[in-house]
Protein backbone atom coordinates (compact mmCIF):
# COMPACT_ATOMS: atom_id res chain seq x y z
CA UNK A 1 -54.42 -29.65 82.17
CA UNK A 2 -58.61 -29.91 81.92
CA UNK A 3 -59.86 -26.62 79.81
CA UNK A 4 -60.89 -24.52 82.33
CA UNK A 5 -63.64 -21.76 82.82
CA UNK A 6 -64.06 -19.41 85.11
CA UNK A 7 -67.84 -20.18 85.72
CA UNK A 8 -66.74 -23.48 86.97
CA UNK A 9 -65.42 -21.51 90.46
CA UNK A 10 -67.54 -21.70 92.87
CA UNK A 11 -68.00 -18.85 95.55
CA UNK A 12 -65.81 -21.05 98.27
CA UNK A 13 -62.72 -20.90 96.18
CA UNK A 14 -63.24 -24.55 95.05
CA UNK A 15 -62.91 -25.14 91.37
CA UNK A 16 -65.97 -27.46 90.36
CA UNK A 17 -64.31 -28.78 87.53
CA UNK A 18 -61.66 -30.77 89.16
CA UNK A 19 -64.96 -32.00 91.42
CA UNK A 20 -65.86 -35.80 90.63
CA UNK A 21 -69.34 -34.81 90.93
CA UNK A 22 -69.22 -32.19 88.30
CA UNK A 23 -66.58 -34.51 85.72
CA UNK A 24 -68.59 -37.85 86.60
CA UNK A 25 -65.74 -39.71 86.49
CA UNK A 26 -66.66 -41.64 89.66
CA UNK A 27 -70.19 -42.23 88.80
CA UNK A 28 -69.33 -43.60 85.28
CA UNK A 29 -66.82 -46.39 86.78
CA UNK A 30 -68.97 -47.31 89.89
CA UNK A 31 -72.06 -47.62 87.05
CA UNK A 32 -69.67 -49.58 84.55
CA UNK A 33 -68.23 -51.57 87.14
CA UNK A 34 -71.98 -52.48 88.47
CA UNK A 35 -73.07 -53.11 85.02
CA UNK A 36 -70.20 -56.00 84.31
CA UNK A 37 -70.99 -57.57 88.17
CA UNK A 38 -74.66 -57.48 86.52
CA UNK A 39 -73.44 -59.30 83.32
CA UNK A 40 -71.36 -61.98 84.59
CA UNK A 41 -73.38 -62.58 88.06
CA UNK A 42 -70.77 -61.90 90.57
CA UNK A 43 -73.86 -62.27 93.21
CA UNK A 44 -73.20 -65.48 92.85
CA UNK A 45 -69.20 -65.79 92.62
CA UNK A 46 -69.07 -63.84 95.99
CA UNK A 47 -71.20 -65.58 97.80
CA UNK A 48 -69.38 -69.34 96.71
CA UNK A 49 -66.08 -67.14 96.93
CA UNK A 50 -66.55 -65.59 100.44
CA UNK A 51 -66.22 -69.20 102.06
CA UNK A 52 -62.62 -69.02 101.42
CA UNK A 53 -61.29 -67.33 104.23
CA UNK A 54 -58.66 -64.75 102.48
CA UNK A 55 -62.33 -63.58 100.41
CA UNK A 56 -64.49 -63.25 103.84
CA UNK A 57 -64.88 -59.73 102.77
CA UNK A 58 -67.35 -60.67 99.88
CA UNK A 59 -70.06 -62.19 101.82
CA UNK A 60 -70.64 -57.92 102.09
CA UNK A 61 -70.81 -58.15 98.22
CA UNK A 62 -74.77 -56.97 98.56
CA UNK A 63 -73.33 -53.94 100.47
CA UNK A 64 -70.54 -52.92 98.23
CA UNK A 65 -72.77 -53.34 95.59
CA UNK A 66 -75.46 -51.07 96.74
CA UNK A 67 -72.81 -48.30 97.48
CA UNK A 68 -71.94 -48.39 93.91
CA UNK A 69 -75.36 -47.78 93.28
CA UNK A 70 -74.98 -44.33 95.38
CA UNK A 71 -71.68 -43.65 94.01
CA UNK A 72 -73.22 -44.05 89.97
CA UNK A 73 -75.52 -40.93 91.24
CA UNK A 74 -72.47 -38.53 92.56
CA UNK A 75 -73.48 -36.21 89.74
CA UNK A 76 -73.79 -32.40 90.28
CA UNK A 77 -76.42 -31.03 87.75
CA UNK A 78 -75.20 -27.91 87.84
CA UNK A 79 -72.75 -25.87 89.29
CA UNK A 80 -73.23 -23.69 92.12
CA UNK A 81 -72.55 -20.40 90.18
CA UNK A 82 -75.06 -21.38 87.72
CA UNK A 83 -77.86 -21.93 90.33
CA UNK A 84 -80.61 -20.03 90.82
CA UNK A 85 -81.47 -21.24 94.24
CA UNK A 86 -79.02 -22.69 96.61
CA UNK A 87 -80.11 -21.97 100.18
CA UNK A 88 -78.91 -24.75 101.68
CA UNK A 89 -75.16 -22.89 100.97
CA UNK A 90 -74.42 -20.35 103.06
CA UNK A 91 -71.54 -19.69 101.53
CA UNK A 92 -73.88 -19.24 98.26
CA UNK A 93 -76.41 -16.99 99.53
CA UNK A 94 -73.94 -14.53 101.61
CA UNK A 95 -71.65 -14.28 98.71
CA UNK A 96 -74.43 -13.86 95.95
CA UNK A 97 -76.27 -10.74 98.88
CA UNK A 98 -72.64 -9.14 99.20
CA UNK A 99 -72.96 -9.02 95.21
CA UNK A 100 -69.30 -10.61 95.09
CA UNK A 101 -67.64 -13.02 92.36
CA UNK A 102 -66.48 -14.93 94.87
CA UNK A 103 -65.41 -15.05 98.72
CA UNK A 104 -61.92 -13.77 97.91
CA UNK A 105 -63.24 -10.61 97.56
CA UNK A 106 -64.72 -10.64 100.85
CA UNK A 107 -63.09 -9.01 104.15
CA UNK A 108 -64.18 -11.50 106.20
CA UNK A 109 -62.66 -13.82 103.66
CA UNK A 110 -59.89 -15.63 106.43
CA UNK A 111 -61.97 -15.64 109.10
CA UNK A 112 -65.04 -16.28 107.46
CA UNK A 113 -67.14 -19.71 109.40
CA UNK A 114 -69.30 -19.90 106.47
CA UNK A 115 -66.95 -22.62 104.83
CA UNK A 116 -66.02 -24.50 108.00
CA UNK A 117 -68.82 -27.17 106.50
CA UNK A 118 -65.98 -28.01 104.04
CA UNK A 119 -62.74 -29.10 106.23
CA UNK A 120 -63.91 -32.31 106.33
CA UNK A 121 -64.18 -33.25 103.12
CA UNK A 122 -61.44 -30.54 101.21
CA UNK A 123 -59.39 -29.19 104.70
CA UNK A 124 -58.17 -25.76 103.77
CA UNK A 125 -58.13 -26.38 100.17
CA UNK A 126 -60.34 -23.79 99.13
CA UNK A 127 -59.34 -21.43 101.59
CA UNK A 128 -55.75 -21.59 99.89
CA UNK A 129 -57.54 -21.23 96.05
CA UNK A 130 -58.78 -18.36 97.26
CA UNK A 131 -55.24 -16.42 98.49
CA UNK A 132 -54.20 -17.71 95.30
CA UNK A 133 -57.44 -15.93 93.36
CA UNK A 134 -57.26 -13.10 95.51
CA UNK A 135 -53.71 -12.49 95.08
CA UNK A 136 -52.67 -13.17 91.44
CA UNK A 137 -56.04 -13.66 90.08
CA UNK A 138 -57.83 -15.49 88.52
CA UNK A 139 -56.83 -16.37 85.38
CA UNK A 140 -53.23 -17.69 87.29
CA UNK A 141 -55.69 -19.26 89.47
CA UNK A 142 -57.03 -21.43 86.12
CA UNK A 143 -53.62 -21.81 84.39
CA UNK A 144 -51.87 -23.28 87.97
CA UNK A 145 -52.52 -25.99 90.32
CA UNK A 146 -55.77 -25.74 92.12
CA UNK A 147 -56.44 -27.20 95.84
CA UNK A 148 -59.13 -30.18 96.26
């Protein structure tokens, strides 16, 4: 497993260094793979290619390739924990004006609709990290498996 740290949890229970945006790991292939389409001109091979009718799909080579553009920029610069400023979080700012570590310390933890912003992208995953954190801690909560 990654070496972990416990600044690297954010308030919501999510752990930002299993987070593609933190690692890069996303952003370094989709900016490697637009750098070797660059080298060897695949404009050009997709557009010849995309006549062929089991290719069709590259004649949206121009599309793909500009969502690898936005996909070479998923890059957090920092983490939420280390912010100074995140008011766009609500999670952030109720957690960091409750003075807590994090939302499993919280009450209103379960019921909580501060996170609901995040089902759609992790479903309950951080909701579970946190009755994981909250009841064996958190340095279990590092050592185990983590939710994404």
């Amino acid at each position: 497993m990654a070496k972990t740290d416990r600044k690297l949890i954010a308030y919501c229970g999510l752990y930002c260094g299993d987070c593609p945006g933190h690692t890069g790991s996303i952003a370094n292939l989709a900016g490697e793979l637009r750098r070797e389409l660059e080298r060897v001109k695949f404009d050009k091979t997709a557009e010849v290619m995309s006549e062929v009718p089991s290719l069709a799909a590259l004649a949206k080579y121009r599309e793909c390739y500009e969502a690898l553009g936005a996909m070479a920029n998923l890059r957090c610069a920092e983490v939420c924990r280390k912010r100074a400023e995140a008011p766009q979080c609500e999670v952030w700012v109720c957690a960091r004006e409750k003075g807590l570590e994090g939302c499993w310390e919280c009450e209103e933890c379960e019921v909580c609709t501060k996170m609901d912003f995040l089902k759609r992208n992790h479903g309950d995953a951080n909701r579970k990290n946190l009755r994981k954190i909250k009841r064996h801690g958190i340095e279990d909560f590092l050592g185990g498996k983590r939710y994404w």
